[in-house]
Protein backbone atom coordinates (compact mmCIF):
# COMPACT_ATOMS: atom_id res chain seq x y z
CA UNK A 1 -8.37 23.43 18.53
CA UNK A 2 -8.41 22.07 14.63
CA UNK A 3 -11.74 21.52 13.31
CA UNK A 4 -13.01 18.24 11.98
CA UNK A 5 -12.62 17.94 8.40
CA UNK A 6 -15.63 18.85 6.12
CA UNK A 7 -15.80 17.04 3.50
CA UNK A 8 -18.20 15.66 0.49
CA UNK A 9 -19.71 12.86 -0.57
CA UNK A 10 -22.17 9.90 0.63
CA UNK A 11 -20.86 7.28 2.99
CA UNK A 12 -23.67 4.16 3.99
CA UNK A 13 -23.06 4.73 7.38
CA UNK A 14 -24.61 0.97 7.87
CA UNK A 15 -21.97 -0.70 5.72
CA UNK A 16 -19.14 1.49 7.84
CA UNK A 17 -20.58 -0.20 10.99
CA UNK A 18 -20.64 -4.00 9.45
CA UNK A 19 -16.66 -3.08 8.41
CA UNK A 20 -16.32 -2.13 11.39
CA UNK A 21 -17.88 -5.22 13.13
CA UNK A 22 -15.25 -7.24 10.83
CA UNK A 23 -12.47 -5.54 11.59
CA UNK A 24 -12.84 -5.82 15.80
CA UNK A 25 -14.13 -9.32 15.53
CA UNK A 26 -10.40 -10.18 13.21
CA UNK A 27 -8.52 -8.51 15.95
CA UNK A 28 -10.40 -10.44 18.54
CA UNK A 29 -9.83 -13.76 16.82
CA UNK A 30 -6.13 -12.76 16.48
CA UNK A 31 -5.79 -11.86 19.99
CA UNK A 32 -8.00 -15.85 20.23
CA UNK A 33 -4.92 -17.51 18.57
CA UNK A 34 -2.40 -16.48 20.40
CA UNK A 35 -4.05 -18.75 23.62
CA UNK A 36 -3.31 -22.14 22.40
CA UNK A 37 -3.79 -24.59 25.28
CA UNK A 38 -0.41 -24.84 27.58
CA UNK A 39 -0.19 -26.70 30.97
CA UNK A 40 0.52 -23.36 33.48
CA UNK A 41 1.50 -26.00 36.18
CA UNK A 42 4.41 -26.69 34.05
CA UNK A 43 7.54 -25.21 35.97
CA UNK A 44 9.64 -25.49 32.65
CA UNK A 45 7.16 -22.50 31.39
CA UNK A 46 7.07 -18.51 32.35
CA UNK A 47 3.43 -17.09 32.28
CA UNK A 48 3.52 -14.10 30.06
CA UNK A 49 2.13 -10.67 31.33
CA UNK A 50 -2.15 -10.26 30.38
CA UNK A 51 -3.07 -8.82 26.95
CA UNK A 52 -4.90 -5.58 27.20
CA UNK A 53 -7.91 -4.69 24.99
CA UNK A 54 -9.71 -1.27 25.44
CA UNK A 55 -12.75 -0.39 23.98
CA UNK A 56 -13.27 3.54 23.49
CA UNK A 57 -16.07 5.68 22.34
CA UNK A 58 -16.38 9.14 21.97
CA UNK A 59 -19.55 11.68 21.30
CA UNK A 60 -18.21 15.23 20.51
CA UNK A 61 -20.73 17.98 18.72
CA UNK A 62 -19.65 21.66 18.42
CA UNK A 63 -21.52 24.86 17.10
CA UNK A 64 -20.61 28.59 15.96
CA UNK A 65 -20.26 31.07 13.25
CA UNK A 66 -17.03 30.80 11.87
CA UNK A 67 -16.68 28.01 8.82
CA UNK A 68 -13.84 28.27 6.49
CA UNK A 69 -16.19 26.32 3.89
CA UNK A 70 -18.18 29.73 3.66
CA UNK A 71 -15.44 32.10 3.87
CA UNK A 72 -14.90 32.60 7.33
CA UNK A 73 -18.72 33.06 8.23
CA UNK A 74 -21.82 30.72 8.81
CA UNK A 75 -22.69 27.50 10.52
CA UNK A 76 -19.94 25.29 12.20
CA UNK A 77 -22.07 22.72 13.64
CA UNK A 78 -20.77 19.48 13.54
CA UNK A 79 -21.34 16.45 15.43
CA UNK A 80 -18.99 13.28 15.92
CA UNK A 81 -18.94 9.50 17.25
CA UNK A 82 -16.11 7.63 17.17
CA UNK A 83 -15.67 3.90 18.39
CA UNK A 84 -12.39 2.65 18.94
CA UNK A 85 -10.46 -0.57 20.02
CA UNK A 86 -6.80 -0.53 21.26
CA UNK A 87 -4.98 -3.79 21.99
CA UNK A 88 -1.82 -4.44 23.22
CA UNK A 89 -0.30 -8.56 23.51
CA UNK A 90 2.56 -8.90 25.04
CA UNK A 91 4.76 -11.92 22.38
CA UNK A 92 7.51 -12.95 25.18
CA UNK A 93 9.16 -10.95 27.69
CA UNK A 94 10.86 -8.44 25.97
CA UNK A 95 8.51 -8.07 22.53
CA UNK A 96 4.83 -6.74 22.57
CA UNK A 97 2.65 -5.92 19.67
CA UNK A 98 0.17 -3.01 19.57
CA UNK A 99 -3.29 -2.68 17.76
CA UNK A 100 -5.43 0.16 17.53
CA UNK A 101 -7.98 1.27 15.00
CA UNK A 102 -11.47 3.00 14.69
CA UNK A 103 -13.45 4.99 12.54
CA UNK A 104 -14.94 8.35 13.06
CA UNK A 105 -18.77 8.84 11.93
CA UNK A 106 -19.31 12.93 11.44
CA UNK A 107 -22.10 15.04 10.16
CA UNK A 108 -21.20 19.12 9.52
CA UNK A 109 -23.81 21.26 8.51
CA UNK A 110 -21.47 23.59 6.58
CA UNK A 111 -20.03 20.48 4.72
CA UNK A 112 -23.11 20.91 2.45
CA UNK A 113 -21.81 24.62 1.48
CA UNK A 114 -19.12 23.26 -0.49
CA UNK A 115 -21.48 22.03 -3.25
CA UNK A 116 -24.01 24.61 -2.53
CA UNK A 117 -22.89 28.77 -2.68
CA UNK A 118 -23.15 30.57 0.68
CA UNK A 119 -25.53 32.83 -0.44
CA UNK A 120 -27.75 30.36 -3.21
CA UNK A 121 -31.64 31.33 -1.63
CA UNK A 122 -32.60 27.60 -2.87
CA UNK A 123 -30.04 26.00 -1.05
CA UNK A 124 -31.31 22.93 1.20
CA UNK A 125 -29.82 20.37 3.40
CA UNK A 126 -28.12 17.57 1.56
CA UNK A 127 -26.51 13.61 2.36
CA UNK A 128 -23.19 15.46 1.93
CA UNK A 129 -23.08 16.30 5.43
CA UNK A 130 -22.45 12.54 6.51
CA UNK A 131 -18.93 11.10 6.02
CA UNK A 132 -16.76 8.52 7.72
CA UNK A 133 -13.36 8.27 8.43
CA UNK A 134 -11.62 4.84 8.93
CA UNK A 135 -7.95 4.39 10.43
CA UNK A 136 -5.99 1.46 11.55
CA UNK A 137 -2.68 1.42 13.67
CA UNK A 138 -0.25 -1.43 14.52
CA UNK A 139 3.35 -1.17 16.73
CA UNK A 140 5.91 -3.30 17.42
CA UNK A 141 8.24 -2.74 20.64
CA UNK A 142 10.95 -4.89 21.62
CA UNK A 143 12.68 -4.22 25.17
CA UNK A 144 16.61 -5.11 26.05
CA UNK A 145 16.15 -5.91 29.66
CA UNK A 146 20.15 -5.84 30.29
CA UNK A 147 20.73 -2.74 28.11
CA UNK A 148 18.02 -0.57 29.61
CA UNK A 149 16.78 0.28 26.24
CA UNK A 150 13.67 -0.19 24.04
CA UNK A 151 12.65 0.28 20.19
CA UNK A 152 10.62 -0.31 18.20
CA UNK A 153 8.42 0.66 15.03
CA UNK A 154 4.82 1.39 13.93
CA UNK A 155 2.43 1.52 10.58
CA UNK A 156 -0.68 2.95 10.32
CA UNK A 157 -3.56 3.69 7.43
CA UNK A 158 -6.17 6.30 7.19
CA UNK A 159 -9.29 6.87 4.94
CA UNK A 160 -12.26 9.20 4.40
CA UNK A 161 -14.04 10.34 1.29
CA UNK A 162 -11.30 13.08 0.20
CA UNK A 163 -8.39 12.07 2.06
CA UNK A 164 -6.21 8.65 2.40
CA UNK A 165 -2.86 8.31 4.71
CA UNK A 166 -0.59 6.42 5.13
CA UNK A 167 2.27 6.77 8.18
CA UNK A 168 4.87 5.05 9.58
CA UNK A 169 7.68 5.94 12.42
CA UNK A 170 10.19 4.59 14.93
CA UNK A 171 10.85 4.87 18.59
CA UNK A 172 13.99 4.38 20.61
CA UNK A 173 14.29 5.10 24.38
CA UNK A 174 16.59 4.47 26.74
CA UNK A 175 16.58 4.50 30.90
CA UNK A 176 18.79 4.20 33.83
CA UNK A 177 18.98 1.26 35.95
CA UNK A 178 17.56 2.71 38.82
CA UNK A 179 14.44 3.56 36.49
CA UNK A 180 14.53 7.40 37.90
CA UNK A 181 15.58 8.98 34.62
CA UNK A 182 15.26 7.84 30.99
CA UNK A 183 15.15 9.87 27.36
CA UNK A 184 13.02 8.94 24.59
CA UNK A 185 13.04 9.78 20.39
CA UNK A 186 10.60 9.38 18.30
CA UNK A 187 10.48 9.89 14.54
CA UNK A 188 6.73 9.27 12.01
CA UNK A 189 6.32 10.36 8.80
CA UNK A 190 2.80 10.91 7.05
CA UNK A 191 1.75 10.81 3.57
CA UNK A 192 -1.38 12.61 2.82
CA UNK A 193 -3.69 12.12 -0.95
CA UNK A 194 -5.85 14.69 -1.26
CA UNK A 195 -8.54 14.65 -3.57
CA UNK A 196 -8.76 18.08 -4.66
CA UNK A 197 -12.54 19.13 -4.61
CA UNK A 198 -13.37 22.70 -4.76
CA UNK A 199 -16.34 24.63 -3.91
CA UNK A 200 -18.65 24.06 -6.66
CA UNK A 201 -19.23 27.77 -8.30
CA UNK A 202 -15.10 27.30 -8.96
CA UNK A 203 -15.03 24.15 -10.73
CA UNK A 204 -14.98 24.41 -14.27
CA UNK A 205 -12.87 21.78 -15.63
CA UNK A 206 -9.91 23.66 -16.67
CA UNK A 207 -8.65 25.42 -13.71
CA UNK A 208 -6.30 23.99 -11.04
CA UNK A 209 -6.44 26.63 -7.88
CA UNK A 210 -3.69 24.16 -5.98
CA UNK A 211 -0.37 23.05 -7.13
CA UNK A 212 -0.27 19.61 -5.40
CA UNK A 213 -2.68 16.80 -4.11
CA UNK A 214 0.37 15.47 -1.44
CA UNK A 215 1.28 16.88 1.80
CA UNK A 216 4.10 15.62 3.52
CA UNK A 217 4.72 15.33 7.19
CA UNK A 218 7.61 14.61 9.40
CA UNK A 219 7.32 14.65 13.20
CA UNK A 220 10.91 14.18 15.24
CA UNK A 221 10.09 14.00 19.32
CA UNK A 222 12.61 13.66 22.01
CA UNK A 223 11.54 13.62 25.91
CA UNK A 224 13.89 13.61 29.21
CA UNK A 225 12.37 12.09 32.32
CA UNK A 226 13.04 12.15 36.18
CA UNK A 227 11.63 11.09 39.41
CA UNK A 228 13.15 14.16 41.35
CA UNK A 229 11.97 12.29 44.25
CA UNK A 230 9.34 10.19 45.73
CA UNK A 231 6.99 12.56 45.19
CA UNK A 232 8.17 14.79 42.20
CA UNK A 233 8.32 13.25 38.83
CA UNK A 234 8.81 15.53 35.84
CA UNK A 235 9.79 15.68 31.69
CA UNK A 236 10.27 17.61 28.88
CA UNK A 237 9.50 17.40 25.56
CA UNK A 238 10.77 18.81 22.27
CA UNK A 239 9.13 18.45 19.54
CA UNK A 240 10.37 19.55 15.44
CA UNK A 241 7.38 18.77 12.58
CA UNK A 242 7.85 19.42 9.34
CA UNK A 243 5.22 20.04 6.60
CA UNK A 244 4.96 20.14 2.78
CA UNK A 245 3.19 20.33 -0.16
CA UNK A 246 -0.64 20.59 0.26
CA UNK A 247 -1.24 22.77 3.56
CA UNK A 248 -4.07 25.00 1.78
CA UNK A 249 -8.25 23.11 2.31
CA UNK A 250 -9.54 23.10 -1.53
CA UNK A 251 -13.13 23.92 -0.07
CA UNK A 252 -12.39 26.46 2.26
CA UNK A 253 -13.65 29.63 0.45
CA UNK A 254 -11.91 33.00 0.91
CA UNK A 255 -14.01 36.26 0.01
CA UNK A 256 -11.41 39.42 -0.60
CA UNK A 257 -12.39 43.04 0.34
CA UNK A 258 -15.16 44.68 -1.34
CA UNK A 259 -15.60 41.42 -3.53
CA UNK A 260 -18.54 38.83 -3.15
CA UNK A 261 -17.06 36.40 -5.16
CA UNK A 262 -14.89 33.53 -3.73
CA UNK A 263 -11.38 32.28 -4.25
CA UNK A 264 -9.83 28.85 -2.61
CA UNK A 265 -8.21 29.24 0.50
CA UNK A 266 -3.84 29.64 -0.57
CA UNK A 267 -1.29 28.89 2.33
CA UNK A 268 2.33 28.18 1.86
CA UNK A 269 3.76 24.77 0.81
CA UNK A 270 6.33 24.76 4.03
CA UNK A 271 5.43 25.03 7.18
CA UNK A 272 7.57 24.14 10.54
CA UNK A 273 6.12 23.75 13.95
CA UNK A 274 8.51 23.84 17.27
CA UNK A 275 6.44 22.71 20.08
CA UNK A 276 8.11 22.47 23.57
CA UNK A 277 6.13 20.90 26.63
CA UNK A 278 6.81 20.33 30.61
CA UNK A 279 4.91 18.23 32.49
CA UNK A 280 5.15 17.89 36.49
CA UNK A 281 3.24 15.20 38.59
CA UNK A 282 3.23 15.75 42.21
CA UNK A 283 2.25 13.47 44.77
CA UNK A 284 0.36 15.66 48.08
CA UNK A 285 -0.84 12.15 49.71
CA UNK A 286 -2.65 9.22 49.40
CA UNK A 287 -5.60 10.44 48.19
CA UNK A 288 -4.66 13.30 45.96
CA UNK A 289 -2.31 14.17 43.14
CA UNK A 290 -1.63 17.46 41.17
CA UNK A 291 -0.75 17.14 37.37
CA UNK A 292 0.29 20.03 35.31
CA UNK A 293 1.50 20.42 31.68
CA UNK A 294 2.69 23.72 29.90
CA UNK A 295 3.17 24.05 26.08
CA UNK A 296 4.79 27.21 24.15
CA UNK A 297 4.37 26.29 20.71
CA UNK A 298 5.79 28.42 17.57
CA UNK A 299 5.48 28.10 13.99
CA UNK A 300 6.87 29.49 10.26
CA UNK A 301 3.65 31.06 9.81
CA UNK A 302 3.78 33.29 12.86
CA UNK A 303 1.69 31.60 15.22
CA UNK A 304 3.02 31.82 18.76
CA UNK A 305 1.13 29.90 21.48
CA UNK A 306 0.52 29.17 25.24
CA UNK A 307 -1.06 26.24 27.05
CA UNK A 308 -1.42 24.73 30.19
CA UNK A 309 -3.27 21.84 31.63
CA UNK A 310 -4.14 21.25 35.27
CA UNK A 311 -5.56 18.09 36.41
CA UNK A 312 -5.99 17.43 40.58
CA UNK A 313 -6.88 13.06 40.36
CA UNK A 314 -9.11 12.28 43.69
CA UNK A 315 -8.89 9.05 45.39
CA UNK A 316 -12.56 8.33 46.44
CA UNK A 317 -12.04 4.86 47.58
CA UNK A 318 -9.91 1.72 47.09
CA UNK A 319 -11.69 1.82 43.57
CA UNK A 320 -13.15 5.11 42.48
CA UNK A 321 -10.67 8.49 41.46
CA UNK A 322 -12.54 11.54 40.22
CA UNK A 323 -10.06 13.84 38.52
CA UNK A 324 -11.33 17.37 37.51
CA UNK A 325 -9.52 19.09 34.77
CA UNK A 326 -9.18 22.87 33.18
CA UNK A 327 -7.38 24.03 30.41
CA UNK A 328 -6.20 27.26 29.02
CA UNK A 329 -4.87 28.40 25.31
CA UNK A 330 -4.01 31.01 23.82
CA UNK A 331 -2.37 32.11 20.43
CA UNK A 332 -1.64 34.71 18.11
CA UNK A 333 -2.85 34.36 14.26
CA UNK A 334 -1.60 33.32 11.09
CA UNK A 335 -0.10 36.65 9.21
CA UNK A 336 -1.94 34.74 6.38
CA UNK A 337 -5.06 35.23 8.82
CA UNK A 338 -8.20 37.50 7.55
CA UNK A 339 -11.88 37.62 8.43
CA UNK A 340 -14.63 37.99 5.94
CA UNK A 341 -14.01 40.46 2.88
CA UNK A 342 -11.09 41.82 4.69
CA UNK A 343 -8.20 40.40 2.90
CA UNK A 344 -6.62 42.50 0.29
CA UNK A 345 -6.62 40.85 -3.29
CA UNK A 346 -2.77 41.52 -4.28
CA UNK A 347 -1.99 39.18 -1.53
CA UNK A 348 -0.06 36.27 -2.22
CA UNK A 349 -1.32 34.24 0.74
CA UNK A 350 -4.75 34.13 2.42
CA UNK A 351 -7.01 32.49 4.45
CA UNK A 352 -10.07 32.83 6.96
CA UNK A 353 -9.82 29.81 9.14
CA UNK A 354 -10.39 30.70 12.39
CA UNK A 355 -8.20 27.80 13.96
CA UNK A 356 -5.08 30.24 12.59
CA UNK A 357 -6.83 33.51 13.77
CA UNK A 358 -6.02 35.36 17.57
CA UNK A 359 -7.56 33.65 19.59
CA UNK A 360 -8.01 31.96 23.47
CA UNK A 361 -9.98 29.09 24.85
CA UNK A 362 -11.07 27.14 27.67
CA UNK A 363 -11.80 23.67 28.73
CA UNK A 364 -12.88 22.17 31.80
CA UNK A 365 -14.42 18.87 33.08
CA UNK A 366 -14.26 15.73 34.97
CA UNK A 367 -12.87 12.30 34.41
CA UNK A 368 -14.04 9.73 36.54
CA UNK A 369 -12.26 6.13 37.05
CA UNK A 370 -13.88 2.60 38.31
CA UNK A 371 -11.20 0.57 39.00
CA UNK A 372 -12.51 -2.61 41.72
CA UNK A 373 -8.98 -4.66 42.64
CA UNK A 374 -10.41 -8.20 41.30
CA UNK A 375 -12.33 -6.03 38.17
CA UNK A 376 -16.00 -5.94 37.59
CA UNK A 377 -16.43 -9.40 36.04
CA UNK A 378 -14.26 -12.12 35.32
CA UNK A 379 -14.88 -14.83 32.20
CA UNK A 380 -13.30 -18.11 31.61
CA UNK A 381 -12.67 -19.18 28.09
CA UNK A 382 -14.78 -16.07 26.91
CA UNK A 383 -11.93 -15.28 24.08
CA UNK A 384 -9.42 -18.28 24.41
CA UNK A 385 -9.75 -21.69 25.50
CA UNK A 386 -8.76 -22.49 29.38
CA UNK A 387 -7.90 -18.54 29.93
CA UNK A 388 -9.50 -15.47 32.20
CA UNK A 389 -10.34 -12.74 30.93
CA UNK A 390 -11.48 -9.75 33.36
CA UNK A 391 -13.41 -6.64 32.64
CA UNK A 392 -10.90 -4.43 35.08
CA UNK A 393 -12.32 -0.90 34.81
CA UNK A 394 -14.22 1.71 33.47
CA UNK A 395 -13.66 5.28 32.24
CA UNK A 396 -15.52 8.46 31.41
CA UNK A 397 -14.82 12.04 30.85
CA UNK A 398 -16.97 15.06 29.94
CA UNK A 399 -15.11 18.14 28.76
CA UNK A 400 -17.11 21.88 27.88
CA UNK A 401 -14.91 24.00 25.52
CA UNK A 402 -15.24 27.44 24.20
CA UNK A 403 -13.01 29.93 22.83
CA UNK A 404 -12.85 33.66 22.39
CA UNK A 405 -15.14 33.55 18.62
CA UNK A 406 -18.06 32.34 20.41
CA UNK A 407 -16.99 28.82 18.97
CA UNK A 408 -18.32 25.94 21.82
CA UNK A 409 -18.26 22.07 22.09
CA UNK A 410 -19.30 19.59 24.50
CA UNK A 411 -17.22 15.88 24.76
CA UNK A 412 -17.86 13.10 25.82
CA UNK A 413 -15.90 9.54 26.43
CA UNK A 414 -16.68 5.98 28.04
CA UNK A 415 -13.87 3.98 28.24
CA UNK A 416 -14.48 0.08 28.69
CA UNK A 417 -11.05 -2.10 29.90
CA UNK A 418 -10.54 -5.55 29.64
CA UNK A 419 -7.51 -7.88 30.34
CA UNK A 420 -6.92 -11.59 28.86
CA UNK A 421 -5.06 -13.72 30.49
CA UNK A 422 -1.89 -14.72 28.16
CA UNK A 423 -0.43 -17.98 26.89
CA UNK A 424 2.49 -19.84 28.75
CA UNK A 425 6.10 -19.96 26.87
CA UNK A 426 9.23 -22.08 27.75
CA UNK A 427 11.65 -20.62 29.83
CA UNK A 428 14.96 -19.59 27.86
């Protein structure tokens, strides 16, 4: 699992909120306009499919002994809440646009170590342990009903108080008429600015530890579906990412053998990442399923890794499914990998993250679905004029992870699902 970033600085978390505020209540006006009165007796007019809005938020807090910030050792607490939207209007019958954005309020205790030495007896809690990160999504997808096929294109933005991104990608897939096989490509590219802030006993003025501020990222993707059968359904996907530029943290801390002064964290400017993952969904009968997913993932920096997922979705009723989960990982390290004062100082590369140390972990839990067949409410003219809009379900999911350095989290997620009911458009 990658760690939440650590970073510095002093976000108002009460002017985040208010953006955010303004930033759902544009997308909800946007989603508004699109419902312009239209006569749905009108037999000269097709009734386009609902507009989706889902309304996510997330509570995920961690703790152990392990922070890069201090060298490998000390505090990793770190708690997270993150509200999100995701949208999704359908334009006609072959186009739909997609929306999704958030922003992720996080507090790390070993965020304040960057400004403050590991071992400084005066050191004290500080407002650098707050920060905010903002992001914002938006997809366009346009189907060829005759063809079988389907692309389409997305942009997104990211910000927090050290990092800003910017990505954008494409998507092409393509099925067979019958619907029981189809192969999928996907290509995004990411642009990471890094503000380069180092732990504060190295920052002089003078000295750059890091040869960039950019790190470049391309992601190519290509899956293979099939519905063996009736009951079999199964993929595969490959996946090829490729990184440069900035891969090193300029506040993780690295302390070399026998030395008790630090050095910034140095990791190659390439890195590639080959990723290969099967998932099979079985149906056993009408009331339970079996979902599994395996991953061997390899990298240019010697990492080698195993995962699989198992998930066993209950039907309790007509309208509740209970779905308990597990999953297991395991990996070997980084060659750049060292603990605490045991990296030798003649080497070229180093670091003491434990995300790229030898490691294994676990995580289990429960999701649990509330899905009633005419939805839990249902609101005329709530968001647009003469429409129904129905809040169809809800979701949560609680998920306890730990891995082999004694690092442990708890997650959890509510899920909150609405439909709107869409505009009318003349038949073609």
């Amino acid at each position: 699992m990658v760690n939440l970033a650590v970073v510095v600085g002093v976000i108002k978390i009460e002017t985040l909120f208010i953006m955010k505020k303004n930033v759902l209540l544009f997308l909800l006006i946007c989603v508004s306009s699109l419902g312009f009165s239209q006569n749905d007796n009108d037999t000269s007019k097709i009734q386009l499919k609902d507009i989706t809005v889902s309304f996510f938020a997330s509570y995920y807090e961690q703790d152990g002994n392990h922070s890069p910030v201090t060298g490998g050792i000390g505090t990793e607490e770190l708690k997270n809440i993150a509200p999100s939207v995701s949208i999704n209007i359908p334009l006609d019958t072959v186009k739909s646009l997609s929306i999704n954005g958030g922003v992720d309020f996080y507090s790390s205790a070993s965020s304040d170590n960057i400004n403050n030495p590991y071992n400084d007896p005066n050191h004290v809690s500080g407002a650098s342990a707050k920060d905010a990160r903002s992001y914002g999504v938006i997809g366009y997808k346009k189907k060829n009903n005759q063809k079988h096929t389907s692309k389409g294109f997305n942009f997104g933005v990211s910000s927090e108080y050290d990092v800003t991104s910017v990505s954008g990608g494409v998507s092409y897939s393509k099925s067979s008429k019958d619907e029981n096989k189809s192969i999928s490509f996907k290509a995004n590219y990411y642009l990471d600015v890094w503000r380069l802030i180092y732990p504060i006993e190295l920052r002089n003025g003078t000295n750059t530890y890091l040869p960039t501020d950019k790190r470049h990222s391309l992601n190519l993707s290509s899956t293979g579906s099939i519905n063996v059968n009736k009951k079999l359904a199964m993929s595969l996907t490959t996946d090829f990412v490729l990184q440069l530029g900035l891969l090193s943290t300029p506040f993780h801390r690295v302390y070399f053998n026998g030395l008790s002064t630090a050095v910034v964290e140095q990791l190659p400017s390439l890195r590639i990442k080959l990723p290969i993952g099967l998932r099979v969904n079985y149906y056993i009968n009408d009331f339970l399923r079996f979902r599994m997913f395996y991953r061997f993932y390899t990298d240019s920096w010697g990492m080698k890794g195993n995962t699989i997922n198992l998930e066993l979705p209950i039907k309790i009723s007509n309208t509740i499914r209970v779905s308990p989960f597990f999953r297991y990982h395991t990996q070997t390290g980084a060659r750049y990998f060292g603990e605490y004062q045991t990296i030798n100082s003649n080497s070229e590369f180093f670091t003491s993250d434990f995300d790229l140390s030898n490691l294994s972990s676990n995580k289990y839990g429960i999701a649990f679905n509330y899905n009633p067949l005419f939805g839990l409410g249902r609101f005329k003219g709530a968001f647009r004029k003469n429409k129904i809009t129905m809040f169809k379900s809800i979701d949560f999911r609680y998920a306890y992870y730990e891995r082999s350095d004694g690092l442990k989290a708890n997650i959890f997620t509510l899920g909150l699902n609405f439909t709107i009911q869409n505009r009318s458009i003349n038949k073609k």
